[in-house]
C-alpha atoms as a PDB file:
ATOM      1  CA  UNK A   1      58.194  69.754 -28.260  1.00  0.00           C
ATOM      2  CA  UNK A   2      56.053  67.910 -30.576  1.00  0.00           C
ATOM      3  CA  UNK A   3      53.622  65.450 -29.435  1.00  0.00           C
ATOM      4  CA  UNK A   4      54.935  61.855 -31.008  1.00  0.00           C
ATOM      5  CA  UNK A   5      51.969  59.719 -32.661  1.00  0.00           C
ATOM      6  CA  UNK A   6      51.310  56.734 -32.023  1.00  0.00           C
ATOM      7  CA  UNK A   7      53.288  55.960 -28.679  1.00  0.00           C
ATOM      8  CA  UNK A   8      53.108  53.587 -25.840  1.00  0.00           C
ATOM      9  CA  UNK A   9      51.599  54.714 -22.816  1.00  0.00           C
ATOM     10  CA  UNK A  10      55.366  54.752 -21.090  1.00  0.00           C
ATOM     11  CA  UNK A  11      56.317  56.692 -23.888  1.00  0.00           C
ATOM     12  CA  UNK A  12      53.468  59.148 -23.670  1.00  0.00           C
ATOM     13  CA  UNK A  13      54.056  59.698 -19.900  1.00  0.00           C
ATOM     14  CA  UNK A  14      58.217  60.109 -20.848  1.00  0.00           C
ATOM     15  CA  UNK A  15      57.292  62.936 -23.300  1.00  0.00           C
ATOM     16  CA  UNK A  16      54.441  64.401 -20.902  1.00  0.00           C
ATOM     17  CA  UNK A  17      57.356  65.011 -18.010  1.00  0.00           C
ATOM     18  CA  UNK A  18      59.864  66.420 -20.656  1.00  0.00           C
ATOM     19  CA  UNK A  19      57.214  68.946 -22.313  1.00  0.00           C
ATOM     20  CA  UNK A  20      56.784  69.470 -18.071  1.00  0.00           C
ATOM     21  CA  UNK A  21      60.426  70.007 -17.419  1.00  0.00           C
ATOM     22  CA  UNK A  22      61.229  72.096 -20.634  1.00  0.00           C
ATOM     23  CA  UNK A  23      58.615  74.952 -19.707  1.00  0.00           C
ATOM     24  CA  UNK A  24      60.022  74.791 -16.060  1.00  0.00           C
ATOM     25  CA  UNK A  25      56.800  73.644 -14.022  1.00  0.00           C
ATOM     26  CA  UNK A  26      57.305  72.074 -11.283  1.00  0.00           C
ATOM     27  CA  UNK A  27      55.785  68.699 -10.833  1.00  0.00           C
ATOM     28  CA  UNK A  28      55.713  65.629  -8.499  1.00  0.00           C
ATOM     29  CA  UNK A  29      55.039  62.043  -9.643  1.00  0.00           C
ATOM     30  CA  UNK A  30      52.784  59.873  -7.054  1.00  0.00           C
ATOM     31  CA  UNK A  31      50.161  57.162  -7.962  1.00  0.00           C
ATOM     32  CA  UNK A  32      50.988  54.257  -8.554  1.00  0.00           C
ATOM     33  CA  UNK A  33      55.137  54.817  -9.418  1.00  0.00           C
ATOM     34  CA  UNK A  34      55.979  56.679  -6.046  1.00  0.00           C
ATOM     35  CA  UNK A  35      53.954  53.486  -4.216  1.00  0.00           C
ATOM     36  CA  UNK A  36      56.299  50.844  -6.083  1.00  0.00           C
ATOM     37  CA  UNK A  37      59.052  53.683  -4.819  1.00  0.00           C
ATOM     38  CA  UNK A  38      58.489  53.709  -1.444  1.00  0.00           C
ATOM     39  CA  UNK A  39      57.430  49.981  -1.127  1.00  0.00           C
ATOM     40  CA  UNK A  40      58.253  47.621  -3.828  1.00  0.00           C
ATOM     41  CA  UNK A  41      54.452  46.508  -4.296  1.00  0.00           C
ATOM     42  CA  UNK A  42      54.008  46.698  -8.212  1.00  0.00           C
ATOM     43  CA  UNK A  43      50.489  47.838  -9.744  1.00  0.00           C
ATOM     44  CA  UNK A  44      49.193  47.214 -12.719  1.00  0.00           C
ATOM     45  CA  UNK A  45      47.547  51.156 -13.581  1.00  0.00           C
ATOM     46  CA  UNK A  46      45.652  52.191 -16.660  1.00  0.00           C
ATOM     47  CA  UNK A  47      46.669  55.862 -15.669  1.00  0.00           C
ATOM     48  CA  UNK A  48      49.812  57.971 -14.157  1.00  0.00           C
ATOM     49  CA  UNK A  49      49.354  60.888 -11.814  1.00  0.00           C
ATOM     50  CA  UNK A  50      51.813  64.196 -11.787  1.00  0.00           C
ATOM     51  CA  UNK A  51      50.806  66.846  -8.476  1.00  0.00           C
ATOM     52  CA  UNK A  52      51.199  70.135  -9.499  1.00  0.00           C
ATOM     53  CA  UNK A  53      50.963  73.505  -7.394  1.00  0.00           C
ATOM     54  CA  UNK A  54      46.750  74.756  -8.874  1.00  0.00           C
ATOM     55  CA  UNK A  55      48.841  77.640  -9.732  1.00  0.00           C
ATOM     56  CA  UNK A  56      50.351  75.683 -12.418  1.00  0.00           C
ATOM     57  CA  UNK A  57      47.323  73.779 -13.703  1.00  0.00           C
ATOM     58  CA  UNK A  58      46.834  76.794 -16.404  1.00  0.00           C
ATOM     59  CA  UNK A  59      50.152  76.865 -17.622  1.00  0.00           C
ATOM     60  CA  UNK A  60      50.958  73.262 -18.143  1.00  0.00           C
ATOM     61  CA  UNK A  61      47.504  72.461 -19.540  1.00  0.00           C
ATOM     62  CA  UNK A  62      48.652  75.684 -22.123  1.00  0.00           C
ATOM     63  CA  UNK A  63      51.895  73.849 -23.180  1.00  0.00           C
ATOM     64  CA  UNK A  64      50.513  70.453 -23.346  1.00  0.00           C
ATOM     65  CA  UNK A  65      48.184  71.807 -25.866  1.00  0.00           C
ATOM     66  CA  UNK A  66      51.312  73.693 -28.115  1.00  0.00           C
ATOM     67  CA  UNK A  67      52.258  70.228 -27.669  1.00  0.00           C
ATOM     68  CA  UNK A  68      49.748  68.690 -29.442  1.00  0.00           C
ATOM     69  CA  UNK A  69      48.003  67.456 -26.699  1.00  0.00           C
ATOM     70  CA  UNK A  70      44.208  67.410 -25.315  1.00  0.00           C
ATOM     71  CA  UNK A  71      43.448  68.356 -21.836  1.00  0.00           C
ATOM     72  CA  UNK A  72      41.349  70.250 -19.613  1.00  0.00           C
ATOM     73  CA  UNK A  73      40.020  70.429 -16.018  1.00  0.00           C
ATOM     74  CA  UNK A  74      38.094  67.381 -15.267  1.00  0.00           C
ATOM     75  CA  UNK A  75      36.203  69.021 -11.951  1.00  0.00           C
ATOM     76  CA  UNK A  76      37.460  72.354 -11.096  1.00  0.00           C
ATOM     77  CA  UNK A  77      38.226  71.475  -7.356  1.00  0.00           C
ATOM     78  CA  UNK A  78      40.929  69.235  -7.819  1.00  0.00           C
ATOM     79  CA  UNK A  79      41.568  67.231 -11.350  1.00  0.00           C
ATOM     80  CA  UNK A  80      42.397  68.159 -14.717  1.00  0.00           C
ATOM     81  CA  UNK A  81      43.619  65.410 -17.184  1.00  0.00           C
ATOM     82  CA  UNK A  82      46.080  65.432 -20.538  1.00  0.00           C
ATOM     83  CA  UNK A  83      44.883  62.280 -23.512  1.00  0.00           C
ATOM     84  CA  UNK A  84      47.101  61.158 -26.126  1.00  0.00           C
ATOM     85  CA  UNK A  85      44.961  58.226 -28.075  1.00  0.00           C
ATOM     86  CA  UNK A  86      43.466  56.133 -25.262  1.00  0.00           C
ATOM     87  CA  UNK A  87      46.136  57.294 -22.476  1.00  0.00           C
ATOM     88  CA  UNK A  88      45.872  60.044 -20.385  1.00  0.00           C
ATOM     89  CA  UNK A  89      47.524  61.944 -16.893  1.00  0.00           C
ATOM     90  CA  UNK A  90      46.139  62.860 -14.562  1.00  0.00           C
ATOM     91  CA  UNK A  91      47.110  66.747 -13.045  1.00  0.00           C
ATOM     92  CA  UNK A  92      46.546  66.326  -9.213  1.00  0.00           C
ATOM     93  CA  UNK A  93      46.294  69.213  -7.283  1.00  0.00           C
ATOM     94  CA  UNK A  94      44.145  68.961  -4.484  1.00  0.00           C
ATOM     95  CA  UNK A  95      42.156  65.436  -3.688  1.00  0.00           C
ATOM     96  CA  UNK A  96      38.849  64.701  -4.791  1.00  0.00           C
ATOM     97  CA  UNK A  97      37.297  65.384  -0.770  1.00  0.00           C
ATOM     98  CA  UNK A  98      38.125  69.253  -1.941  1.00  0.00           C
ATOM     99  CA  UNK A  99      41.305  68.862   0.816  1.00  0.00           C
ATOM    100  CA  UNK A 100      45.092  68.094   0.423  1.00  0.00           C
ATOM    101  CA  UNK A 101      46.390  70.850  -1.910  1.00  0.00           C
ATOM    102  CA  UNK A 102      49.727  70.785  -3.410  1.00  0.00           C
ATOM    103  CA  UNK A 103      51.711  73.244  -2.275  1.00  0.00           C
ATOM    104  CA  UNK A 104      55.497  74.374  -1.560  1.00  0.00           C
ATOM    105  CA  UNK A 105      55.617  72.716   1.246  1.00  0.00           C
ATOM    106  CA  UNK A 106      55.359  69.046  -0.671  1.00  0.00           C
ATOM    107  CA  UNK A 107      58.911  69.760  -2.990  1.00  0.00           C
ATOM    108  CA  UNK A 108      60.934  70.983   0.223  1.00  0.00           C
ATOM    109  CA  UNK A 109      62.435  68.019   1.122  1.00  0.00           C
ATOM    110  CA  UNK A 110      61.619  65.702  -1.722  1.00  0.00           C
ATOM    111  CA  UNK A 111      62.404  62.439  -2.638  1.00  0.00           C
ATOM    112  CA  UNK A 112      64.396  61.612  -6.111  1.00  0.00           C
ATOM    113  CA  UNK A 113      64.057  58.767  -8.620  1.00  0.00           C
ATOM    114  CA  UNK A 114      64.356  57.095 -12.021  1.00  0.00           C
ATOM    115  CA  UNK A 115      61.142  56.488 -13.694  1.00  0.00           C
ATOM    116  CA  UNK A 116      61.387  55.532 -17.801  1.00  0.00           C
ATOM    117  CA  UNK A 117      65.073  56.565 -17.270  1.00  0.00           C
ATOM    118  CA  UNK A 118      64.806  60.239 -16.474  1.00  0.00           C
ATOM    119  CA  UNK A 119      65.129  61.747 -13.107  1.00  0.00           C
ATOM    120  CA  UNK A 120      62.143  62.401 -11.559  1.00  0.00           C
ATOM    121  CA  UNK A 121      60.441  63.527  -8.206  1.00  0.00           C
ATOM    122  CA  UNK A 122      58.088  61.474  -6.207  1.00  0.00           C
ATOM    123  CA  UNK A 123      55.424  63.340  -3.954  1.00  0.00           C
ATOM    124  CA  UNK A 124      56.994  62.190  -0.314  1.00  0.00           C
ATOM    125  CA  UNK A 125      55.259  59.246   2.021  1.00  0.00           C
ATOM    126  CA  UNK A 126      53.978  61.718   4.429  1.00  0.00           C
ATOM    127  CA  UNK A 127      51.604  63.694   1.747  1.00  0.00           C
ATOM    128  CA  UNK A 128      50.925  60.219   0.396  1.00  0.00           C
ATOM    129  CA  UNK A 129      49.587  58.826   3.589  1.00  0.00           C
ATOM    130  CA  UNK A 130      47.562  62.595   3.996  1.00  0.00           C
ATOM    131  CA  UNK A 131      45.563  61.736   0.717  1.00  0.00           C
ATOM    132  CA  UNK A 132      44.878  58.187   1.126  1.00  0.00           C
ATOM    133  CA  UNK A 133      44.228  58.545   4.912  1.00  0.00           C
ATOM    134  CA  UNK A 134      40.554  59.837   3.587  1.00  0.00           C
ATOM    135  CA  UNK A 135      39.625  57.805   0.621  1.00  0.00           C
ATOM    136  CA  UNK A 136      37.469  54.440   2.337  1.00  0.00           C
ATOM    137  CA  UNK A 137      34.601  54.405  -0.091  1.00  0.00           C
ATOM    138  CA  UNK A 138      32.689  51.252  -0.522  1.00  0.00           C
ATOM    139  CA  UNK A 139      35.024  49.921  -3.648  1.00  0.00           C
ATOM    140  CA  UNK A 140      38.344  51.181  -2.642  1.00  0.00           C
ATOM    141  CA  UNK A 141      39.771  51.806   0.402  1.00  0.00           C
ATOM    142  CA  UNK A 142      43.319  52.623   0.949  1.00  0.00           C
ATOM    143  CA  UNK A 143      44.767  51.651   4.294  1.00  0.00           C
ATOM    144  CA  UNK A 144      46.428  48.972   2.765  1.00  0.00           C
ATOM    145  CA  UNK A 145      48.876  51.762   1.375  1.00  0.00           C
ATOM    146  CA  UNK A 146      48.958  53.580   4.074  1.00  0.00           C
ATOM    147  CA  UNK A 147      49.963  50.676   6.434  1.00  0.00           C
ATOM    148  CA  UNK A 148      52.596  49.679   3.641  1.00  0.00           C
ATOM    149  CA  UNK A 149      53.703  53.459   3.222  1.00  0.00           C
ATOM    150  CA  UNK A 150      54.416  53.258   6.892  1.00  0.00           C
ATOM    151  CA  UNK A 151      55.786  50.067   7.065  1.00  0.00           C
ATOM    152  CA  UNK A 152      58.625  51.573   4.560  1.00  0.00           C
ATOM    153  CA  UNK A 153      58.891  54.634   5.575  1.00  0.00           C
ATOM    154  CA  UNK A 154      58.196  55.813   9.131  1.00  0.00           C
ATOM    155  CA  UNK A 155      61.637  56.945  10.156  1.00  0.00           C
ATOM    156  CA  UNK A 156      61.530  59.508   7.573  1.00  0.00           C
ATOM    157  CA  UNK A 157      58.206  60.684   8.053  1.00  0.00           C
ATOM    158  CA  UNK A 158      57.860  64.667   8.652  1.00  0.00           C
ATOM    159  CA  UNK A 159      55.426  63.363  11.451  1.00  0.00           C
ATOM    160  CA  UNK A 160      55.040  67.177  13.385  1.00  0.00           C
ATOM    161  CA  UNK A 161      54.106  68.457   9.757  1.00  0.00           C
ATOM    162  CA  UNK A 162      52.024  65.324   8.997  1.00  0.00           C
ATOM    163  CA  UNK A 163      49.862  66.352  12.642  1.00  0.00           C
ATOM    164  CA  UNK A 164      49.724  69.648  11.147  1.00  0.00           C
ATOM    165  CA  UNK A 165      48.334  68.643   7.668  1.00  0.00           C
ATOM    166  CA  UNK A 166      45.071  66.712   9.363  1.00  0.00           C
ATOM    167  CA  UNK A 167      44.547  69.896  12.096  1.00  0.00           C
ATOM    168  CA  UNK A 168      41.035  69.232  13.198  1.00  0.00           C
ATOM    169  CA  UNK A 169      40.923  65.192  11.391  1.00  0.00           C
ATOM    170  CA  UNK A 170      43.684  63.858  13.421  1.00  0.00           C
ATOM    171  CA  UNK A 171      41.206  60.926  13.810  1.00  0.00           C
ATOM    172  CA  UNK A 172      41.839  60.058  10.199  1.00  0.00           C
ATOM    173  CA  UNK A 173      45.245  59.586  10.884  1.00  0.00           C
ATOM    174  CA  UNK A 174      44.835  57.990  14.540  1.00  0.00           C
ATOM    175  CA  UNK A 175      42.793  55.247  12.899  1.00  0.00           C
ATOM    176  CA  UNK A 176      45.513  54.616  10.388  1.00  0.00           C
ATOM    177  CA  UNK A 177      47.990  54.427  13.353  1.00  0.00           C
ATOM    178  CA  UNK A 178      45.930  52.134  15.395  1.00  0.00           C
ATOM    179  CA  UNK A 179      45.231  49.867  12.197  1.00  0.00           C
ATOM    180  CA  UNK A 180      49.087  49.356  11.225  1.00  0.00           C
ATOM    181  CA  UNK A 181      49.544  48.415  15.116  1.00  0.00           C
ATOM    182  CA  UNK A 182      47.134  46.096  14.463  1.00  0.00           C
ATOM    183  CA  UNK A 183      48.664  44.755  10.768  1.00  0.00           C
ATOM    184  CA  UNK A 184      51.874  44.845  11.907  1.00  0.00           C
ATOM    185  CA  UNK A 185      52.343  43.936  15.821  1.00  0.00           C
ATOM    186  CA  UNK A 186      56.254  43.551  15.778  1.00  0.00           C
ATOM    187  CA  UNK A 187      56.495  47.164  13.616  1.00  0.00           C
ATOM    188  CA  UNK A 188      54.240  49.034  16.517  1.00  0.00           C
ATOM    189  CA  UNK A 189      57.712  50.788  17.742  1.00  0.00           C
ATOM    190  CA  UNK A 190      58.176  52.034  14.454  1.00  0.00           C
ATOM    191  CA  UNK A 191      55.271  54.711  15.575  1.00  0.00           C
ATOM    192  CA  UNK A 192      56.599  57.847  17.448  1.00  0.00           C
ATOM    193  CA  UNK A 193      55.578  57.097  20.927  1.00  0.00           C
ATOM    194  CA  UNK A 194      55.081  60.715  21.318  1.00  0.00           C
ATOM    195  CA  UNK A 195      52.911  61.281  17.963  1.00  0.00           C
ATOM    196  CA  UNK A 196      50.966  58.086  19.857  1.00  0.00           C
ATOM    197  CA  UNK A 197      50.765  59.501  23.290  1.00  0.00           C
ATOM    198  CA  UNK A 198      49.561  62.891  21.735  1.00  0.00           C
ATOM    199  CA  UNK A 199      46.591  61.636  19.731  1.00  0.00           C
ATOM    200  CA  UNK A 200      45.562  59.765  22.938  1.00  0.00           C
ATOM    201  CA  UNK A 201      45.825  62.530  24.828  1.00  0.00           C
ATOM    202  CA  UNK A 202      43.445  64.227  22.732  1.00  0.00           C
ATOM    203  CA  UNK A 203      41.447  61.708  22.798  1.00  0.00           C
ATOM    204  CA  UNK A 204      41.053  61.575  26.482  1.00  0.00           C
ATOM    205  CA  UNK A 205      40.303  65.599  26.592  1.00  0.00           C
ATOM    206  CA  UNK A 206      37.546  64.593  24.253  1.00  0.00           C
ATOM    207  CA  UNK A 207      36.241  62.517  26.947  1.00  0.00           C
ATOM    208  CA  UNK A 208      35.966  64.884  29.492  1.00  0.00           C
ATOM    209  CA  UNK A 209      34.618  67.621  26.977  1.00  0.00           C
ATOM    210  CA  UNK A 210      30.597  68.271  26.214  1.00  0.00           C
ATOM    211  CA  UNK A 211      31.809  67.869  22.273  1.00  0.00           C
ATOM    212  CA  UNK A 212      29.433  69.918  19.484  1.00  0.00           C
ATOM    213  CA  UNK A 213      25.516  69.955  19.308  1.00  0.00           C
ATOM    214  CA  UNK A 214      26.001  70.697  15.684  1.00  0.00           C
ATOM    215  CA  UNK A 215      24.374  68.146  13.479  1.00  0.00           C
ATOM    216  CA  UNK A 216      27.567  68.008  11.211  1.00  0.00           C
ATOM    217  CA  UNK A 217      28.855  64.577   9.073  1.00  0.00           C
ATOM    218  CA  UNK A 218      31.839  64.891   8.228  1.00  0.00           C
ATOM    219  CA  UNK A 219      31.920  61.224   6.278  1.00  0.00           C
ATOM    220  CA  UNK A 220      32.307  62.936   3.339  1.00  0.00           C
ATOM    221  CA  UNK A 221      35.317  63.443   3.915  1.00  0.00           C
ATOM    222  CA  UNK A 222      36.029  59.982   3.326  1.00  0.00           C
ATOM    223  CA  UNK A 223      33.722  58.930   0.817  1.00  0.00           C
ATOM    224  CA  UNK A 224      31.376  60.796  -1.746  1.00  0.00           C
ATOM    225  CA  UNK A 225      28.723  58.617  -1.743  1.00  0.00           C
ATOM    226  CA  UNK A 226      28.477  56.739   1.124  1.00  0.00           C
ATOM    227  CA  UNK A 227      27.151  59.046   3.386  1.00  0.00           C
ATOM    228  CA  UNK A 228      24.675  61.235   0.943  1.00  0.00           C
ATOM    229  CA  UNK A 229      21.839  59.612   3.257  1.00  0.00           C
ATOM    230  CA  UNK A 230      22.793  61.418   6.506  1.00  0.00           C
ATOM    231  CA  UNK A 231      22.839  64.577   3.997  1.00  0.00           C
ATOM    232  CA  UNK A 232      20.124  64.118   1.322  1.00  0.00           C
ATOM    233  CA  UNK A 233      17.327  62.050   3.862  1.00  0.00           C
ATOM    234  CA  UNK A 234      18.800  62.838   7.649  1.00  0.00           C
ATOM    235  CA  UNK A 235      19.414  66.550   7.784  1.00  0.00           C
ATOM    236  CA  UNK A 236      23.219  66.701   8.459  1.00  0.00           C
ATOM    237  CA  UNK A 237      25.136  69.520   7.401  1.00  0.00           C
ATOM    238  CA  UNK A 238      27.783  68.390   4.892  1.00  0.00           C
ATOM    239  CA  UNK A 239      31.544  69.345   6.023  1.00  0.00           C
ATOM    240  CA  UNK A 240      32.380  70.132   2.107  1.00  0.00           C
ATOM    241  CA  UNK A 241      30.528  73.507   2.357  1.00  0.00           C
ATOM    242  CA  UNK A 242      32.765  74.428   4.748  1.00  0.00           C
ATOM    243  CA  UNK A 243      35.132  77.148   4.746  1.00  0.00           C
ATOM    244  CA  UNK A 244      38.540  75.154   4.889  1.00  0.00           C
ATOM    245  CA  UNK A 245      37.600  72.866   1.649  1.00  0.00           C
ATOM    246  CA  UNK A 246      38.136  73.844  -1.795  1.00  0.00           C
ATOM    247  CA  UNK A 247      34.164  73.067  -2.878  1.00  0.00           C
ATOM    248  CA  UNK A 248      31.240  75.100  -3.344  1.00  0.00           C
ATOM    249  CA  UNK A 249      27.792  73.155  -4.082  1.00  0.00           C
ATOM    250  CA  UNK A 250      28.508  73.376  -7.376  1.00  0.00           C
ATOM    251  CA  UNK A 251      31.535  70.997  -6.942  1.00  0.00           C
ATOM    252  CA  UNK A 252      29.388  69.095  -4.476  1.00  0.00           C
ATOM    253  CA  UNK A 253      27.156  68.199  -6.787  1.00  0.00           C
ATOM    254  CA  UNK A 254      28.904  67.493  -9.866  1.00  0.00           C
ATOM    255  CA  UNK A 255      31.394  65.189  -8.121  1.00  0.00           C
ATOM    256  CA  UNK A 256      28.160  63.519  -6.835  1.00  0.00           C
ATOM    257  CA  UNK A 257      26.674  63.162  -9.854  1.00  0.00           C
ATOM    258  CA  UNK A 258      30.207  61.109 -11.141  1.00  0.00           C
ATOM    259  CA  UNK A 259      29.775  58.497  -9.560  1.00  0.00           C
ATOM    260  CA  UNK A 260      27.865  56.532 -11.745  1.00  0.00           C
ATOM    261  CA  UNK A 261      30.922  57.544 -14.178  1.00  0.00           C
ATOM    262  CA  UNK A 262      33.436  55.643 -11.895  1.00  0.00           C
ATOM    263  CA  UNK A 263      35.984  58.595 -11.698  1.00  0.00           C
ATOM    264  CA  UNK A 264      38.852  58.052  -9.728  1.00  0.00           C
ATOM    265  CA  UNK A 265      38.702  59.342  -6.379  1.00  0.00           C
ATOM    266  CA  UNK A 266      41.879  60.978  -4.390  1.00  0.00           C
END
């Protein structure tokens, strides 16, 4: 399948998911499309995001380019993008903190749609909420998603799963929790009282625990830039370099040195 020339954006990302489909690699659609989904808020987006397994990068970078297309990996840790003229996708598969990767667990359930009149899947609210939960840098922070995410969808919510995707950041998500009580005062039952009572309980070990000497920040996690202080001037040890995130220094410091390039951050 050739690419067409010349083609709206819509018609660009139409083609993209049929050259997907027709070599049988299986994709999600989130961004922007699975928010309007979930919650009805429409977004105006100069871009359109498909989450792919990083096994599958390769392969549909390999037919996009039979296709006619240009692409390549945009920073090896998590991003590769596919142009056509002055539009592009973006191929998600992990976020840009080096966490979150795609994998079989996100199609198993999934949720089904209609986008530019083909059937589609949309990555579900739960690994939604996972990647936003972490992205609060100084020009874009995403709770307001999150809170709206949960306002939608909460009832069908893998929330044990969800606990299990944040392991050791389950204050990511307990600040999320605690915000939407806060948004949405009336919609606080809407929580799992026992998803609530366990992340306070955990919180009140904490209390009664010595906690780490180690001189760790882990607030780049949530934002790239924001925190290169504590590492560059302070002496912190930077979480990235650790062993369960997909970055070496390498990564580190070209995803650093982006910024100035305003890449989008997941």
């Amino acid at each position: 399948m050739t690419a067409p020339d010349h083609v709206s954006s819509d018609a660009f990302y139409q083609h993209a998911m049929q050259v997907l489909q027709e070599a049988k690699i299986d994709f999600l659609v989130g961004g922007a499309y699975a928010l309007r989904h979930y919650t009805g808020i429409i977004r105006d987006t100069k871009d359109f995001d498909i989450f792919l397994r990083p096994k599958d990068i390769e392969p549909a970078l390999n037919v996009f380019q039979k296709s006619g297309y240009r692409g390549g990996v945009a920073f090896p840790h998590w991003l590769a993008k596919v142009h056509h003229g002055e539009n592009f996708i973006d191929l998600v598969y992990r976020a840009g903190n080096g966490l979150c990767e795609v994998d079989d667990a996100w199609f198993s359930p999934v949720e089904e749609g209609t986008l530019l009149d083909m059937p589609v899947r949309l990555c579900p609210p739960d690994v939604m909420i996972w990647q936003k939960a972490y992205i609060m840098e100084r020009e874009r922070f995403d709770g307001g998603d999150i809170a709206h995410l949960l306002r939608s969808s909460a009832e069908r919510i893998d929330w044990p799963l969800l606990l299990e995707r944040f392991g050791p950041d389950w204050r990511v998500l307990f600040s999320h929790l605690m915000l939407f009580g806060f948004i949405y005062p009336g919609e606080r039952h809407r929580l799992p009282p026992d998803v609530m009572r366990d992340l306070l309980g955990r919180m009140a070990a904490e209390l009664e625990s010595p906690g780490t000497s180690e001189k760790l920040c882990q607030g780049t996690y949530l934002s790239r830039g924001q925190y290169l202080p504590d590492i560059e001037r302070w002496g912190y040890r930077d979480v990235r370099t650790s062993d369960r995130c997909y970055m070496d220094e390498d990564d580190v410091r070209t995803w650093t040195n982006a910024i100035s390039q305003a890449e989008p951050t997941r």
